[in-house]
PDB file of N, CA and C in Angstrom:
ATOM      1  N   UNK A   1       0.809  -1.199   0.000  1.00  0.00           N
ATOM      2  CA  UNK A   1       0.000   0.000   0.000  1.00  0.00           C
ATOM      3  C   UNK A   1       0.854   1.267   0.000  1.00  0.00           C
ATOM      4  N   UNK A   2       2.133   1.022   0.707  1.00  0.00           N
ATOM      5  CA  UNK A   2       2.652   2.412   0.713  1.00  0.00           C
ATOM      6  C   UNK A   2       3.569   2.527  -0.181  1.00  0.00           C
ATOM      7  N   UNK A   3       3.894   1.361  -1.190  1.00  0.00           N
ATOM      8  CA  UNK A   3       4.453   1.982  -2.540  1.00  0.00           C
ATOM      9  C   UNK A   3       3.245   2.200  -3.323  1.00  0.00           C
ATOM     10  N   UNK A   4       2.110   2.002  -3.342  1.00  0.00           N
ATOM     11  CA  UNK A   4       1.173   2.922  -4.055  1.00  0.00           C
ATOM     12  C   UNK A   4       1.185   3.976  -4.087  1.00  0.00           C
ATOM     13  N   UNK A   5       0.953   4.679  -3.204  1.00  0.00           N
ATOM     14  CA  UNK A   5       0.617   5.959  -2.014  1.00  0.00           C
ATOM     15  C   UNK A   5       2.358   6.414  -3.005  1.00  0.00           C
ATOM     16  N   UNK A   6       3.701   6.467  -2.507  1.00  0.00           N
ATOM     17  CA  UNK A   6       4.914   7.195  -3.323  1.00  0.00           C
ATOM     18  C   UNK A   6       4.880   6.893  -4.711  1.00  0.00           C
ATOM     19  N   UNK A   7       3.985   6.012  -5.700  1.00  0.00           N
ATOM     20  CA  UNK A   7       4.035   6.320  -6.899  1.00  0.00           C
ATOM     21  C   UNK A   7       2.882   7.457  -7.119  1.00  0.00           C
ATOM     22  N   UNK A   8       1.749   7.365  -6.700  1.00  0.00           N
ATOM     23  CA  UNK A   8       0.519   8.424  -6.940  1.00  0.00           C
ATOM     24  C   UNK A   8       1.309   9.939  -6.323  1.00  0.00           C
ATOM     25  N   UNK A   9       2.188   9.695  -5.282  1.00  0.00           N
ATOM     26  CA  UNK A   9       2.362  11.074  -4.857  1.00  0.00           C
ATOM     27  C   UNK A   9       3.507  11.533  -6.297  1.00  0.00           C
ATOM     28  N   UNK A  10       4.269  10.556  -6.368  1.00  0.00           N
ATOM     29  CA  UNK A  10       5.224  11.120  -7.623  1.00  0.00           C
ATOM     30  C   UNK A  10       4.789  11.857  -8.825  1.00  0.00           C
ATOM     31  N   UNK A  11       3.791  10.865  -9.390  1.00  0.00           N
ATOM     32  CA  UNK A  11       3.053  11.445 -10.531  1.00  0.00           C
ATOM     33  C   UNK A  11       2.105  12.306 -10.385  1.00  0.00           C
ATOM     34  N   UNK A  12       1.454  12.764  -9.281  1.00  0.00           N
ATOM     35  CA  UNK A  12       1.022  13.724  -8.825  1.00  0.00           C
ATOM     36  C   UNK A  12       2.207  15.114  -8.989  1.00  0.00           C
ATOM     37  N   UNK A  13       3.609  14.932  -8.430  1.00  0.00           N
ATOM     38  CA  UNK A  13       4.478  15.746  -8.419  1.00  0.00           C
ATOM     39  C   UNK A  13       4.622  16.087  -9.906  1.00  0.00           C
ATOM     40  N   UNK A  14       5.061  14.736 -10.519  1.00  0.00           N
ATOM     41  CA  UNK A  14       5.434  15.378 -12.310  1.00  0.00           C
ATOM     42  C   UNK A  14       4.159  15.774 -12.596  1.00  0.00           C
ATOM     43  N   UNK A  15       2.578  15.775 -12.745  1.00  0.00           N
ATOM     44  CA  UNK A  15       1.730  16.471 -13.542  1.00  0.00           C
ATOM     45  C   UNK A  15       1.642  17.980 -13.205  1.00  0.00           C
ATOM     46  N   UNK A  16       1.858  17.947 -11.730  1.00  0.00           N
ATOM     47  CA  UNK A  16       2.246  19.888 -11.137  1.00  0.00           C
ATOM     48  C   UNK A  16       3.173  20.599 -11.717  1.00  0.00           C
ATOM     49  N   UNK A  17       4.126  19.649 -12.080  1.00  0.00           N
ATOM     50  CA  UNK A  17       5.439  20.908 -12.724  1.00  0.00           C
ATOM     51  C   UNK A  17       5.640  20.754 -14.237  1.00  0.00           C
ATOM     52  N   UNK A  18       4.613  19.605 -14.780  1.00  0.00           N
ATOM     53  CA  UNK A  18       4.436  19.813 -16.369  1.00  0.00           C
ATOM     54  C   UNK A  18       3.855  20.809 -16.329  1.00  0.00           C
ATOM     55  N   UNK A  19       2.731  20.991 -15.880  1.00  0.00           N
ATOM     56  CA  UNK A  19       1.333  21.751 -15.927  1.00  0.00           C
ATOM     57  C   UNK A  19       1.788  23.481 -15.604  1.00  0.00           C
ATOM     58  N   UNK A  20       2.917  23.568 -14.737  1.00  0.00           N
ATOM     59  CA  UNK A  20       3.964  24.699 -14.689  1.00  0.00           C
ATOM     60  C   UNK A  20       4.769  25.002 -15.575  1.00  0.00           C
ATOM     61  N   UNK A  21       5.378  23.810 -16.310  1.00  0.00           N
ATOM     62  CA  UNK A  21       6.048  24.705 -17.893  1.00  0.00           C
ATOM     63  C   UNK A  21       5.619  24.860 -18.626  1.00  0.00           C
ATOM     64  N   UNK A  22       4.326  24.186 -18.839  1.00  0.00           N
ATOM     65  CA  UNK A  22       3.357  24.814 -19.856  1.00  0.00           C
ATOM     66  C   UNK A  22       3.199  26.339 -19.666  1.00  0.00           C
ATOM     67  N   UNK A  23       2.468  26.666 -18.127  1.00  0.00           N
ATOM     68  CA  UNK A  23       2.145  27.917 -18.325  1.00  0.00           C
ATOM     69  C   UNK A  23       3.444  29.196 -18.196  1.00  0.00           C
ATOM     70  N   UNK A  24       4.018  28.298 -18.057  1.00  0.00           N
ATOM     71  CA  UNK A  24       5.335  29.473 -18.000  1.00  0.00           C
ATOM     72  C   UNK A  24       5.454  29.749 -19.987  1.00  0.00           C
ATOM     73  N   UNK A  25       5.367  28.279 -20.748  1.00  0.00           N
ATOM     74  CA  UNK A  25       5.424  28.206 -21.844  1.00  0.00           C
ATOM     75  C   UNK A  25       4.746  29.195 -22.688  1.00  0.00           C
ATOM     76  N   UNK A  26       3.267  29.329 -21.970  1.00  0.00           N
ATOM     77  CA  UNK A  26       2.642  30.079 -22.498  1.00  0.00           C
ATOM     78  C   UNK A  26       2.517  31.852 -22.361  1.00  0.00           C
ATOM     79  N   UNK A  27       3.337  31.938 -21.167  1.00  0.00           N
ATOM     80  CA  UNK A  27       3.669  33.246 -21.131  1.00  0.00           C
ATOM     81  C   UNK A  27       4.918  34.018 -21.727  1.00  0.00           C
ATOM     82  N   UNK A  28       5.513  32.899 -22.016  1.00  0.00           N
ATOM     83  CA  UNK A  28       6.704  33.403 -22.736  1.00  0.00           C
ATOM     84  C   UNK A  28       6.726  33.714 -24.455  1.00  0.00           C
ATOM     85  N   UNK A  29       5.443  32.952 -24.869  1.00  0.00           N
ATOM     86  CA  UNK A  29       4.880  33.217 -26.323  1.00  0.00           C
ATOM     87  C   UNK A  29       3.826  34.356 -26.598  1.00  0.00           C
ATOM     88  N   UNK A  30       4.132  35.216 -25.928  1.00  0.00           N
ATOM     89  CA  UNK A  30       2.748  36.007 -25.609  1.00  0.00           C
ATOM     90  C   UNK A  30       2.882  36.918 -26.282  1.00  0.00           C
ATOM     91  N   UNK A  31       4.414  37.357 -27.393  1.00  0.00           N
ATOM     92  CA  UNK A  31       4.238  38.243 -28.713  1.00  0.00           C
ATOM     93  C   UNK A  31       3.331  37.154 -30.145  1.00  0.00           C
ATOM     94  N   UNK A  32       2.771  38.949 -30.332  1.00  0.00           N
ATOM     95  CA  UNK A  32       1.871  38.359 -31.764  1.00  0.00           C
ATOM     96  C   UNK A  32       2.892  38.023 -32.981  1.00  0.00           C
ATOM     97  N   UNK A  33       2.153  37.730 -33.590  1.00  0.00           N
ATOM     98  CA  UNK A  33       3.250  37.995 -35.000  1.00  0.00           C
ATOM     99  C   UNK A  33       3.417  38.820 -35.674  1.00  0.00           C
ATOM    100  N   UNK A  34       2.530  39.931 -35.806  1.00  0.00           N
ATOM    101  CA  UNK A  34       2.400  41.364 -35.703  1.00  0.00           C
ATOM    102  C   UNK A  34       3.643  42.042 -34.996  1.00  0.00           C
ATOM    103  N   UNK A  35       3.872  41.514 -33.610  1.00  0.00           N
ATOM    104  CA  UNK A  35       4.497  42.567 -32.868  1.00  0.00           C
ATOM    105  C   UNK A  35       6.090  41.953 -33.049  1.00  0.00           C
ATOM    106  N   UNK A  36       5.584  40.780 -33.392  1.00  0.00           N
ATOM    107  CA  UNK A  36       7.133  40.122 -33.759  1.00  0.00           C
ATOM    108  C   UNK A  36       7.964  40.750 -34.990  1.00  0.00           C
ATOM    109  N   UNK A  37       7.113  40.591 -35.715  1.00  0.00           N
ATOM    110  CA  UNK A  37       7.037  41.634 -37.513  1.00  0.00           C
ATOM    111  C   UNK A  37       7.712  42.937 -37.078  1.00  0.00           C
ATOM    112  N   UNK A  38       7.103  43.584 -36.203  1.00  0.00           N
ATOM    113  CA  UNK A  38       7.532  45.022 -36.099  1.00  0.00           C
ATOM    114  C   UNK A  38       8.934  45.287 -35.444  1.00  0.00           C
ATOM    115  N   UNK A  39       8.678  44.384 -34.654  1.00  0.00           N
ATOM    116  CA  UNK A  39      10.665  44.344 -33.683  1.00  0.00           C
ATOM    117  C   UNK A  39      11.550  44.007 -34.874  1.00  0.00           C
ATOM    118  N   UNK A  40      10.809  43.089 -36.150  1.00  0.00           N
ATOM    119  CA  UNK A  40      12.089  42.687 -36.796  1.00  0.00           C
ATOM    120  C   UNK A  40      12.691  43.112 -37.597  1.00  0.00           C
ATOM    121  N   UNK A  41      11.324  44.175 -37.998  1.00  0.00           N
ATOM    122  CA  UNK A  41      11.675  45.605 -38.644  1.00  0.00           C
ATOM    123  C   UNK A  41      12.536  46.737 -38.132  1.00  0.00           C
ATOM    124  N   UNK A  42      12.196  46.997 -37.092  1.00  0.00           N
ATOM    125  CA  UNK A  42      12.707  48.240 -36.367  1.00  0.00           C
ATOM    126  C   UNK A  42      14.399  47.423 -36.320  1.00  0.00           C
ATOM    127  N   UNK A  43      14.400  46.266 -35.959  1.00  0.00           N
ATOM    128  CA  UNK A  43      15.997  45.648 -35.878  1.00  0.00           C
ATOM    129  C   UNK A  43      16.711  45.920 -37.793  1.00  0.00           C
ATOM    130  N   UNK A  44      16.061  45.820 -38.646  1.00  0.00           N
ATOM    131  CA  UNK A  44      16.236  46.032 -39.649  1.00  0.00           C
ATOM    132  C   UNK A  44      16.574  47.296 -39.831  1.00  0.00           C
ATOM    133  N   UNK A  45      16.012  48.419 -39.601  1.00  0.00           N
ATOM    134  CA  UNK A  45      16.098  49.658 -40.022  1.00  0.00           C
ATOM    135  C   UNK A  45      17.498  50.022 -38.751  1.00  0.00           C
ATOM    136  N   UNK A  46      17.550  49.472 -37.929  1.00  0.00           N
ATOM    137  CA  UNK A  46      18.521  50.012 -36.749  1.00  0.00           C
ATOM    138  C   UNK A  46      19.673  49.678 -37.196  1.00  0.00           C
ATOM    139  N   UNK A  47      20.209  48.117 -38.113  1.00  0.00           N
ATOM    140  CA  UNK A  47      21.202  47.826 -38.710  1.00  0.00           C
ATOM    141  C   UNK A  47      21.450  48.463 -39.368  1.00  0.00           C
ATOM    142  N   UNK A  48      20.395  49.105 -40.561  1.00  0.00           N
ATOM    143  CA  UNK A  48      21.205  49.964 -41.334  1.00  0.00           C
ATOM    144  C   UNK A  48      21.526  51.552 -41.480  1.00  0.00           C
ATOM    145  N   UNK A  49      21.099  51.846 -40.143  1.00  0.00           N
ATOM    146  CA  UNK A  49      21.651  53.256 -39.266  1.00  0.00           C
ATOM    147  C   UNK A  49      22.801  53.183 -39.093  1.00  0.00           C
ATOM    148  N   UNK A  50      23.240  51.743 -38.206  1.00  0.00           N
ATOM    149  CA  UNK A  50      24.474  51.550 -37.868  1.00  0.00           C
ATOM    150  C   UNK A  50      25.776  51.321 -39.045  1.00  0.00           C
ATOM    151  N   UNK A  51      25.120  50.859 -40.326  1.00  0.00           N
ATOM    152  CA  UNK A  51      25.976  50.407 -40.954  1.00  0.00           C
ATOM    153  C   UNK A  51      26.286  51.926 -41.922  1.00  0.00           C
ATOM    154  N   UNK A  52      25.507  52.598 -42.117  1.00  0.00           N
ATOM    155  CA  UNK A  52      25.695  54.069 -42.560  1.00  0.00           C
ATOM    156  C   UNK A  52      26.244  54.688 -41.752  1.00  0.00           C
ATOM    157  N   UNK A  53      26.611  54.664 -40.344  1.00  0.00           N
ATOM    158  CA  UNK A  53      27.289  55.451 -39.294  1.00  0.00           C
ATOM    159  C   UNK A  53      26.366  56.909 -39.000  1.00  0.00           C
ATOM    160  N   UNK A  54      25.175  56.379 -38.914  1.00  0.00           N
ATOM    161  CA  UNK A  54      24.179  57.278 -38.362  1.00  0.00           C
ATOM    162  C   UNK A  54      24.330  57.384 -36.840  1.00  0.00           C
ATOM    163  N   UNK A  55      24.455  56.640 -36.230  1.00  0.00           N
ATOM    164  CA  UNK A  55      24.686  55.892 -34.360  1.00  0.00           C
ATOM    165  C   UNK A  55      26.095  55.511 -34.255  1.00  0.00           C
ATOM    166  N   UNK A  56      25.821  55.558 -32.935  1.00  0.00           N
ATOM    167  CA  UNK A  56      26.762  54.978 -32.083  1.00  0.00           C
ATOM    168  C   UNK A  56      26.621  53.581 -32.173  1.00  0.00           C
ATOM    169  N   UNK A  57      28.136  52.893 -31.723  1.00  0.00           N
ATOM    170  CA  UNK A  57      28.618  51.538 -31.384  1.00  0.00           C
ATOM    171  C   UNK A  57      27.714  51.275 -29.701  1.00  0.00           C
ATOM    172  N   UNK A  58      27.352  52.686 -29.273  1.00  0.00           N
ATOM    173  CA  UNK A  58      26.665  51.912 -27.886  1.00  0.00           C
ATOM    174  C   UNK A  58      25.768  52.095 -27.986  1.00  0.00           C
ATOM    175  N   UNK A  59      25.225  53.272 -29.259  1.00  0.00           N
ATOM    176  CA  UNK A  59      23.225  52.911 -28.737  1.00  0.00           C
ATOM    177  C   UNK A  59      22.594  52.172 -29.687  1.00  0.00           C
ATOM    178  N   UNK A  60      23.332  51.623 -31.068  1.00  0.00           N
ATOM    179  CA  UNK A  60      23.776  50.144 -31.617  1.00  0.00           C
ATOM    180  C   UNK A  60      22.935  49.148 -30.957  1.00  0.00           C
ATOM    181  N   UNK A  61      24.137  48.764 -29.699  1.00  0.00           N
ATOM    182  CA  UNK A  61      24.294  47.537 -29.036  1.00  0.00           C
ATOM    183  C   UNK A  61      22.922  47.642 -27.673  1.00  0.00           C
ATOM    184  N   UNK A  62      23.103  49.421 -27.398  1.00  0.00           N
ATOM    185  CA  UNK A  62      21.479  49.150 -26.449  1.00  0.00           C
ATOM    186  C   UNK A  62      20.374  48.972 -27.217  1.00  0.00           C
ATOM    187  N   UNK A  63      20.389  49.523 -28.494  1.00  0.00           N
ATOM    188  CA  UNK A  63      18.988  49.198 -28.918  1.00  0.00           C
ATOM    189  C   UNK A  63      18.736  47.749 -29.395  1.00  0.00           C
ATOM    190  N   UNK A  64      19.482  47.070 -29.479  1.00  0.00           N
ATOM    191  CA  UNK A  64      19.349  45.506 -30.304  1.00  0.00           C
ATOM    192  C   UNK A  64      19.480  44.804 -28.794  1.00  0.00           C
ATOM    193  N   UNK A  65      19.660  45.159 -27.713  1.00  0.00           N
ATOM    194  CA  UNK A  65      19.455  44.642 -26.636  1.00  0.00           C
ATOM    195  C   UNK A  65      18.202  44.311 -26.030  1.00  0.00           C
ATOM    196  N   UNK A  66      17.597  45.810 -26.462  1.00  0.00           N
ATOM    197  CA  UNK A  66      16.122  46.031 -25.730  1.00  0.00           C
ATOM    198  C   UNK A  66      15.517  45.227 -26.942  1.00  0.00           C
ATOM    199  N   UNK A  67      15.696  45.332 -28.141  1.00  0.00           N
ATOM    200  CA  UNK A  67      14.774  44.497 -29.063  1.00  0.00           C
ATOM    201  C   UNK A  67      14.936  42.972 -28.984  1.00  0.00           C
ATOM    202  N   UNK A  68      16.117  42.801 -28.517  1.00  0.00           N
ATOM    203  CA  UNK A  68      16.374  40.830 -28.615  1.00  0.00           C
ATOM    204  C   UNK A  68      15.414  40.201 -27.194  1.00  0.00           C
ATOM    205  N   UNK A  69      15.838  41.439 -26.625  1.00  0.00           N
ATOM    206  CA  UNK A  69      15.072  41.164 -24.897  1.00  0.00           C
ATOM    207  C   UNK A  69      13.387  40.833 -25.538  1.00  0.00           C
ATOM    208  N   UNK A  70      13.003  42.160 -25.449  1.00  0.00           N
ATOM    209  CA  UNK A  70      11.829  42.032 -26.523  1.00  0.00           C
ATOM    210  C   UNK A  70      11.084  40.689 -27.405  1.00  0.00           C
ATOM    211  N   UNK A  71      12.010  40.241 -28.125  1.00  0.00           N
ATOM    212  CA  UNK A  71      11.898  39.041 -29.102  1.00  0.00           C
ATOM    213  C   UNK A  71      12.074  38.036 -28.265  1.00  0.00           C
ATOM    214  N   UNK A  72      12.873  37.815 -27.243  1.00  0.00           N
ATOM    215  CA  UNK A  72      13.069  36.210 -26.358  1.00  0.00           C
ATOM    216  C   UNK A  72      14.145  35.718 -27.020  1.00  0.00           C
ATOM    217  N   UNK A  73      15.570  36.750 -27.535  1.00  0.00           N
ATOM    218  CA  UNK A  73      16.178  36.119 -28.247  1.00  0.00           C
ATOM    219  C   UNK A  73      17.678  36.704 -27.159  1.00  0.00           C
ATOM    220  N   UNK A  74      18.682  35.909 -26.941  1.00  0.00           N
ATOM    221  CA  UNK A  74      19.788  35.843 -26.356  1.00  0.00           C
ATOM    222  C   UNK A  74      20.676  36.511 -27.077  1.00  0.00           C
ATOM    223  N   UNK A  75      20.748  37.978 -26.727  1.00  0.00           N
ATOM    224  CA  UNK A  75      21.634  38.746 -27.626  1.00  0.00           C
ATOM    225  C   UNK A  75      22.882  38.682 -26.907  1.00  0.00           C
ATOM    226  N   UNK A  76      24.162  38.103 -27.723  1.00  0.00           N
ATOM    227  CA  UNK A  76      25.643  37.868 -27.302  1.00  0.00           C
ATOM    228  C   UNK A  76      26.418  37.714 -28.222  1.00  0.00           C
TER     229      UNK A  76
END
């Protein structure tokens, strides 16, 4: 009986913390594709500021920061 009881409590444990990366999952997808479109634009038009030497090397690197942040993308 009481290895019943530690398998039900186990799988009880894994359906709580699936059921937690889901919703973490789902908060982390929470740009449209719309808004995705538009960051990937504005990253577009910011490259080629930079590459004309319109900007700086640091507001460059802050603005593609705040946009990667933005996107869920690991800017390094």
């Amino acid at each position: 009986m009481a290895k019943r009881a530690r398998e039900r409590a186990r799988q009880a444990k894994q359906k709580a913390k699936q059921e937690k990366r889901e919703a973490a999952t789902d908060n982390d997808t929470a740009l449209s594709a719309d808004q995705e479109t538009a960051l990937m634009e504005e990253f577009a038009q910011l490259s080629a500021r930079f590459e004309a030497k319109t900007i700086s090397l640091d507001d460059f690197t802050a603005e593609r920061e705040r946009i990667f942040t933005e996107l869920g993308i690991e800017a390094g």
